[in-house]
N, C-alpha and C. Protein backbone atom coordinates (compact mmCIF):
# COMPACT_ATOMS: atom_id res chain seq x y z
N UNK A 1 0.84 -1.16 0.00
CA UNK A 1 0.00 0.00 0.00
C UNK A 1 0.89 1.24 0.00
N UNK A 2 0.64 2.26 -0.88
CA UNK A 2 1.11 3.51 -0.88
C UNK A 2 0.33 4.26 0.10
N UNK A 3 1.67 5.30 0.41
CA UNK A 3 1.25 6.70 1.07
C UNK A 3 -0.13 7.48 0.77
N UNK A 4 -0.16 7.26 -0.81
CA UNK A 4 -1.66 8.21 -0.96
C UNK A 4 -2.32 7.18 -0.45
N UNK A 5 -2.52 6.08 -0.93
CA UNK A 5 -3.76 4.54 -0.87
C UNK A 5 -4.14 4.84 0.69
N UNK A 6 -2.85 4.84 1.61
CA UNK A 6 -3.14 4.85 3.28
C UNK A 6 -3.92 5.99 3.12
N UNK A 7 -3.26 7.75 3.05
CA UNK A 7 -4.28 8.64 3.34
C UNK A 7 -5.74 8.33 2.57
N UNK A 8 -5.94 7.80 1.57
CA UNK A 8 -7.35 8.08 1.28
C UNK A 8 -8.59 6.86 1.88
N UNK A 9 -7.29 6.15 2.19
CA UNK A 9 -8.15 5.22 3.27
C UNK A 9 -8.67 5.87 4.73
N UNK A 10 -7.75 6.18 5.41
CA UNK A 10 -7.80 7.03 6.55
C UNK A 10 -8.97 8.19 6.32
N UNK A 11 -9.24 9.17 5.33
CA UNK A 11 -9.95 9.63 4.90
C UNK A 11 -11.42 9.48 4.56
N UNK A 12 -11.31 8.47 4.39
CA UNK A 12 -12.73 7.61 4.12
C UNK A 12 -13.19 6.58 5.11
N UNK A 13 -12.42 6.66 6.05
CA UNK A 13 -12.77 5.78 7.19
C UNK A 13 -13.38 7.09 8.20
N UNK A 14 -12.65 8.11 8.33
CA UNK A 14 -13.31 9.53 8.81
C UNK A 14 -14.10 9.70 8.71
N UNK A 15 -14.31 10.41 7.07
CA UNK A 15 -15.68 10.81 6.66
C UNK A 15 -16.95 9.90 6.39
N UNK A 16 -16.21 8.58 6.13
CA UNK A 16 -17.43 7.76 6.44
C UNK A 16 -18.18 7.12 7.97
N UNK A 17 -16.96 7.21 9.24
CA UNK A 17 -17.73 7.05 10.38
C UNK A 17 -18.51 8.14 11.05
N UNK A 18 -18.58 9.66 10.39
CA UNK A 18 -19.32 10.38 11.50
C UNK A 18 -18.16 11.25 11.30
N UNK A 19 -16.70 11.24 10.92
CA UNK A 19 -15.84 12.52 11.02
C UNK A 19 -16.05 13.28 10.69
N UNK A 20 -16.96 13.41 9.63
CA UNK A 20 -16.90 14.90 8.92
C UNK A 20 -18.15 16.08 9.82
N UNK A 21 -19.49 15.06 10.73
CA UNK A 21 -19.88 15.42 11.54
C UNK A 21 -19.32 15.87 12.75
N UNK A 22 -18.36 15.52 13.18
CA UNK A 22 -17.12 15.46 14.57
C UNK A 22 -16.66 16.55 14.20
N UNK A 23 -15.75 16.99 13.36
CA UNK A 23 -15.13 17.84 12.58
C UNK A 23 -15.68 19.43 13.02
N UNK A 24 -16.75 19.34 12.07
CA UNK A 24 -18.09 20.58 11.82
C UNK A 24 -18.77 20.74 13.05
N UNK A 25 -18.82 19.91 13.96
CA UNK A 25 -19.29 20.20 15.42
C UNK A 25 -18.56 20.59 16.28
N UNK A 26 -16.98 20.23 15.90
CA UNK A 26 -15.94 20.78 17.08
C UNK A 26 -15.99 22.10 16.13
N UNK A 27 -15.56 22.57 14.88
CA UNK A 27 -15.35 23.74 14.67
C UNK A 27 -16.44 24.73 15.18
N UNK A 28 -17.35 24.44 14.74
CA UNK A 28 -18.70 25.38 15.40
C UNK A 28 -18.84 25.40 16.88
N UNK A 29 -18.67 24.57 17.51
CA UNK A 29 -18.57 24.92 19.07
C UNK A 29 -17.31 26.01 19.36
N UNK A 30 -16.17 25.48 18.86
CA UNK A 30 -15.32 26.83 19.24
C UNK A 30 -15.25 28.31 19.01
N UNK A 31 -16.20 28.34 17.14
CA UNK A 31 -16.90 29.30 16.68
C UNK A 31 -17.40 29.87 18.02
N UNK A 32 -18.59 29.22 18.49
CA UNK A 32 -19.70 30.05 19.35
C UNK A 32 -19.14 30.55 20.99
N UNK A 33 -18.51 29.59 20.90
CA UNK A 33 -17.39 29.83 22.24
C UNK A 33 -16.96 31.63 21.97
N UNK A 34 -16.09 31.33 20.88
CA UNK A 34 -15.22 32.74 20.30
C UNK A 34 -16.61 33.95 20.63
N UNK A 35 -17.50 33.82 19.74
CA UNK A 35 -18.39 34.71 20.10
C UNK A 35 -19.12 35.01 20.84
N UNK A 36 -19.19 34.21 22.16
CA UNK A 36 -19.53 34.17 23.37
C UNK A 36 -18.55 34.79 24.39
N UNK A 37 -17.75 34.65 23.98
CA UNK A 37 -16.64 35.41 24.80
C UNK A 37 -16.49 36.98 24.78
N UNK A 38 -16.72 36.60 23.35
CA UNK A 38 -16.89 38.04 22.76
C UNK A 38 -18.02 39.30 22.94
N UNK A 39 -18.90 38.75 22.98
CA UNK A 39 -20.37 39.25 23.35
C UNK A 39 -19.88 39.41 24.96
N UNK A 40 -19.28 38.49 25.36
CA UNK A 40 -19.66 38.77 26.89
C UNK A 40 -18.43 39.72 27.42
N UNK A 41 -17.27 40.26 26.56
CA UNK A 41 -16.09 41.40 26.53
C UNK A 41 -17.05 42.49 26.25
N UNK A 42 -17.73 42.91 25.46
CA UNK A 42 -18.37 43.74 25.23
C UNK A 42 -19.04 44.22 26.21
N UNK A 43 -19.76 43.53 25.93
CA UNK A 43 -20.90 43.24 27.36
C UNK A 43 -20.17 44.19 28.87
N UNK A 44 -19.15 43.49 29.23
CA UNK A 44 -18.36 44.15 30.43
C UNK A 44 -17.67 45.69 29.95
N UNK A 45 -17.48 45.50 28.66
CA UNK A 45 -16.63 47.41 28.39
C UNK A 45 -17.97 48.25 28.44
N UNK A 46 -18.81 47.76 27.99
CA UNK A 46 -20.06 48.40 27.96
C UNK A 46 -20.54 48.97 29.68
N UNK A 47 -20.75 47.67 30.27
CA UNK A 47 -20.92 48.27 31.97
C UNK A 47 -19.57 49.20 32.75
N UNK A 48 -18.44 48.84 32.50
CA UNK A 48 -17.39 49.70 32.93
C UNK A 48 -18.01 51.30 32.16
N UNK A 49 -17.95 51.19 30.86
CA UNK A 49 -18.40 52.87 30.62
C UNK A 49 -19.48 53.13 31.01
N UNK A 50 -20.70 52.56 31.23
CA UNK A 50 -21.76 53.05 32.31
C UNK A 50 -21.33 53.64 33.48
N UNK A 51 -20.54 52.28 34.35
CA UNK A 51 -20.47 53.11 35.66
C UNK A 51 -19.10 54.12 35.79
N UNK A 52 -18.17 54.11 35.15
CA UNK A 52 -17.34 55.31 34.52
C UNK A 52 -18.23 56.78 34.34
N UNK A 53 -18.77 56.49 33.15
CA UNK A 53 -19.98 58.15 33.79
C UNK A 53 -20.62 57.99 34.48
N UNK A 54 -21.36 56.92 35.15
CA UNK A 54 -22.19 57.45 36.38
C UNK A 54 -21.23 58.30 37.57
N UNK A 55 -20.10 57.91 37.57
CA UNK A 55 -18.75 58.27 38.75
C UNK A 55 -18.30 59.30 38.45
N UNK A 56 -18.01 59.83 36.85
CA UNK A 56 -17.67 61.66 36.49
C UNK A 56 -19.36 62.18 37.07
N UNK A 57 -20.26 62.18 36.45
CA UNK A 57 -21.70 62.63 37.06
C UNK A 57 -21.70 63.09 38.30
N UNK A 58 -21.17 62.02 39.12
CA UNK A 58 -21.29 62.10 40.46
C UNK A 58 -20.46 63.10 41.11
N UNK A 59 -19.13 62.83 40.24
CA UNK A 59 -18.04 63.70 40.80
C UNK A 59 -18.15 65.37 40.56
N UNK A 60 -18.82 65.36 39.02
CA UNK A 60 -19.15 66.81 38.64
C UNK A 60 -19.98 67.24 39.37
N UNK A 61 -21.09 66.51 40.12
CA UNK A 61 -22.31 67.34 41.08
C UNK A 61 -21.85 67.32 42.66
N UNK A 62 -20.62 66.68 43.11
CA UNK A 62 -19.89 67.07 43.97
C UNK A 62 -19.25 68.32 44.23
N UNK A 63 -18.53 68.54 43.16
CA UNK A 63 -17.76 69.51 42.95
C UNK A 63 -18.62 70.53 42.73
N UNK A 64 -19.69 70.55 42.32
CA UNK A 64 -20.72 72.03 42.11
C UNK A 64 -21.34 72.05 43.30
N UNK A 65 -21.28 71.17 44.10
CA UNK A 65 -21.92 71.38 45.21
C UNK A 65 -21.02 72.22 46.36
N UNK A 66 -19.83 71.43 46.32
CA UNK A 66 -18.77 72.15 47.30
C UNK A 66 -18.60 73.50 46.69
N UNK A 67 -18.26 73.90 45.64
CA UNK A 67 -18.17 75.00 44.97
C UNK A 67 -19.26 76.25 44.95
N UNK A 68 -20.33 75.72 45.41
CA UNK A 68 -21.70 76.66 45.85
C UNK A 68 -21.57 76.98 47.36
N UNK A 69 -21.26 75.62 48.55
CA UNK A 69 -20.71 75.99 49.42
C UNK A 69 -19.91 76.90 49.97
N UNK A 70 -18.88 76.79 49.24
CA UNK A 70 -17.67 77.45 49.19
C UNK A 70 -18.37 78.63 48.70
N UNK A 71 -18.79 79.12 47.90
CA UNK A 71 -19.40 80.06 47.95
C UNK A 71 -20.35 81.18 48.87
N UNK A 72 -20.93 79.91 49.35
CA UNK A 72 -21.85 80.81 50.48
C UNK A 72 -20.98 80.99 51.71
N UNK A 73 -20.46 80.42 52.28
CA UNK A 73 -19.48 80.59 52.84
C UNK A 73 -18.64 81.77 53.03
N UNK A 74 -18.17 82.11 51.85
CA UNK A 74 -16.98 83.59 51.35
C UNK A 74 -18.33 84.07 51.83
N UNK A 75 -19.77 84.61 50.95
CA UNK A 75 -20.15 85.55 51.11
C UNK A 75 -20.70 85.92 52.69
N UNK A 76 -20.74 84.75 53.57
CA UNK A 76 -20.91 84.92 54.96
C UNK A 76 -19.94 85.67 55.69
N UNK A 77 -18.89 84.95 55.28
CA UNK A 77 -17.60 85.73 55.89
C UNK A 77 -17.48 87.18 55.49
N UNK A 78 -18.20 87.45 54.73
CA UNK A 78 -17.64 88.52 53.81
C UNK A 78 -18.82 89.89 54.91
N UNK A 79 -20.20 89.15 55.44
CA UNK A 79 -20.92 90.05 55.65
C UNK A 79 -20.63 90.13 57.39
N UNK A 80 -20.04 89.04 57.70
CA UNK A 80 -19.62 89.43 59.35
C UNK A 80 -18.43 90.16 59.39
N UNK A 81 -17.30 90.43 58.30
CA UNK A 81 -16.26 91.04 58.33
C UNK A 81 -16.97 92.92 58.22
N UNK A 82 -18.34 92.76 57.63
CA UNK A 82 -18.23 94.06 57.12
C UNK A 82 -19.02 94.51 58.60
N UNK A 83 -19.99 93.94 59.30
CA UNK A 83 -20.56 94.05 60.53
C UNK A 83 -19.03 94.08 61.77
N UNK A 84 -17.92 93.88 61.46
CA UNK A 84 -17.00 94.00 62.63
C UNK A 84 -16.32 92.66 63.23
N UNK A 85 -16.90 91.71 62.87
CA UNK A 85 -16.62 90.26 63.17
C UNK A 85 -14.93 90.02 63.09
N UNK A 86 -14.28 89.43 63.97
CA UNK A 86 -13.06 89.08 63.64
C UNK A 86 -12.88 87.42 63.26
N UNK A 87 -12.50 86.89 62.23
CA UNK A 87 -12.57 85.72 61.92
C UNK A 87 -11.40 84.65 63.09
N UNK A 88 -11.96 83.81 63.80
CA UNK A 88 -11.35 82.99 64.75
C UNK A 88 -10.58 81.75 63.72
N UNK A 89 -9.40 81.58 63.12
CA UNK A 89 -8.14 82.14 63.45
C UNK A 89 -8.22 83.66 62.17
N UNK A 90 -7.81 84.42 62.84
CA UNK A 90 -7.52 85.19 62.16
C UNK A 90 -6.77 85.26 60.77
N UNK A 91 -6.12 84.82 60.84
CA UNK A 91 -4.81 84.46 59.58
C UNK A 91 -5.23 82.65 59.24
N UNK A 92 -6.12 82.39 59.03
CA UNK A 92 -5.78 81.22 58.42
C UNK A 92 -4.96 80.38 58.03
N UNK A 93 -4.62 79.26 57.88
CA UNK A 93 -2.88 78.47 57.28
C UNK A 93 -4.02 77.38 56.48
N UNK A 94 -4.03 77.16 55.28
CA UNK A 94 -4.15 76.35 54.67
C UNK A 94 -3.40 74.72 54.59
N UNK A 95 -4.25 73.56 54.61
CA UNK A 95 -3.16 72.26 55.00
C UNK A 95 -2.22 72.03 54.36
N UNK A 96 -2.10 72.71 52.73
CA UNK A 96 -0.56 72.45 51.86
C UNK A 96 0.75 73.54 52.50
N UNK A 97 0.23 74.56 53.18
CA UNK A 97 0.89 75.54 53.51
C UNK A 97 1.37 74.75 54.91
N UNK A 98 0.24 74.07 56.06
CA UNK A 98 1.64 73.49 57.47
C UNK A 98 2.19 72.65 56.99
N UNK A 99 1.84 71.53 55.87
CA UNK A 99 2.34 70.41 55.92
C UNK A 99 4.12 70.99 55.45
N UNK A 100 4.14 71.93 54.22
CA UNK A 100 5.20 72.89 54.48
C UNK A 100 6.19 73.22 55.24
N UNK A 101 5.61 74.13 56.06
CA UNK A 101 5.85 75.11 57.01
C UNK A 101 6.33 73.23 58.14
N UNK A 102 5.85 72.59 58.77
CA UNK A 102 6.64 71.31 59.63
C UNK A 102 7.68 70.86 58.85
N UNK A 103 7.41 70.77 57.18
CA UNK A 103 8.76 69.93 57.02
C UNK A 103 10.23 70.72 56.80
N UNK A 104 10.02 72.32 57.21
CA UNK A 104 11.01 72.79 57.24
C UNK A 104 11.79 73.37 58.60
């Protein structure tokens, strides 16, 4: 028996027991696998950028909030300074300014 004679035997013993079904069923399962994986990568970049802007959202209505604070605030200070009020500490030190001011 020749080399081809063996392969086309081997070949036909395959495709005639069910291989070519075996074959087409393993490829397509790994197919759907692939795109299951895939769908489900998506799937997760998709929820990360949801809750990614829900967290800027949050952070932007933080920051407008402190920033209105901060606002009312100055203008409080602003109307007990003009009534005579002395602000308790007087001179303020901001926390980037001691942390500073100790390490020298």
């Amino acid at each position: 028996m020749t080399t081809s004679e063996v392969i086309t035997a081997v070949i036909a013993a395959l495709l005639g027991g069910g291989g070519l079904a075996t074959i087409q069923a393993l490829f397509s399962g790994v197919g759907s696998l692939r795109r299951g994986a895939r769908a489900h990568e998506r799937e997760s970049v998709r929820d990360l950028a949801r809750a990614r802007d829900r967290a800027d959202d949050r952070a932007a209505r933080a920051e407008s909030d402190r920033d209105y604070w901060r606002q009312v605030a100055g203008g409080y200070a602003y109307q007990l300074r003009l009534t005579g009020a002395e602000p308790i500490p007087p001179a303020p030190v901001p926390p980037s300014e001691r942390d500073r001011i100790e390490r020298v």
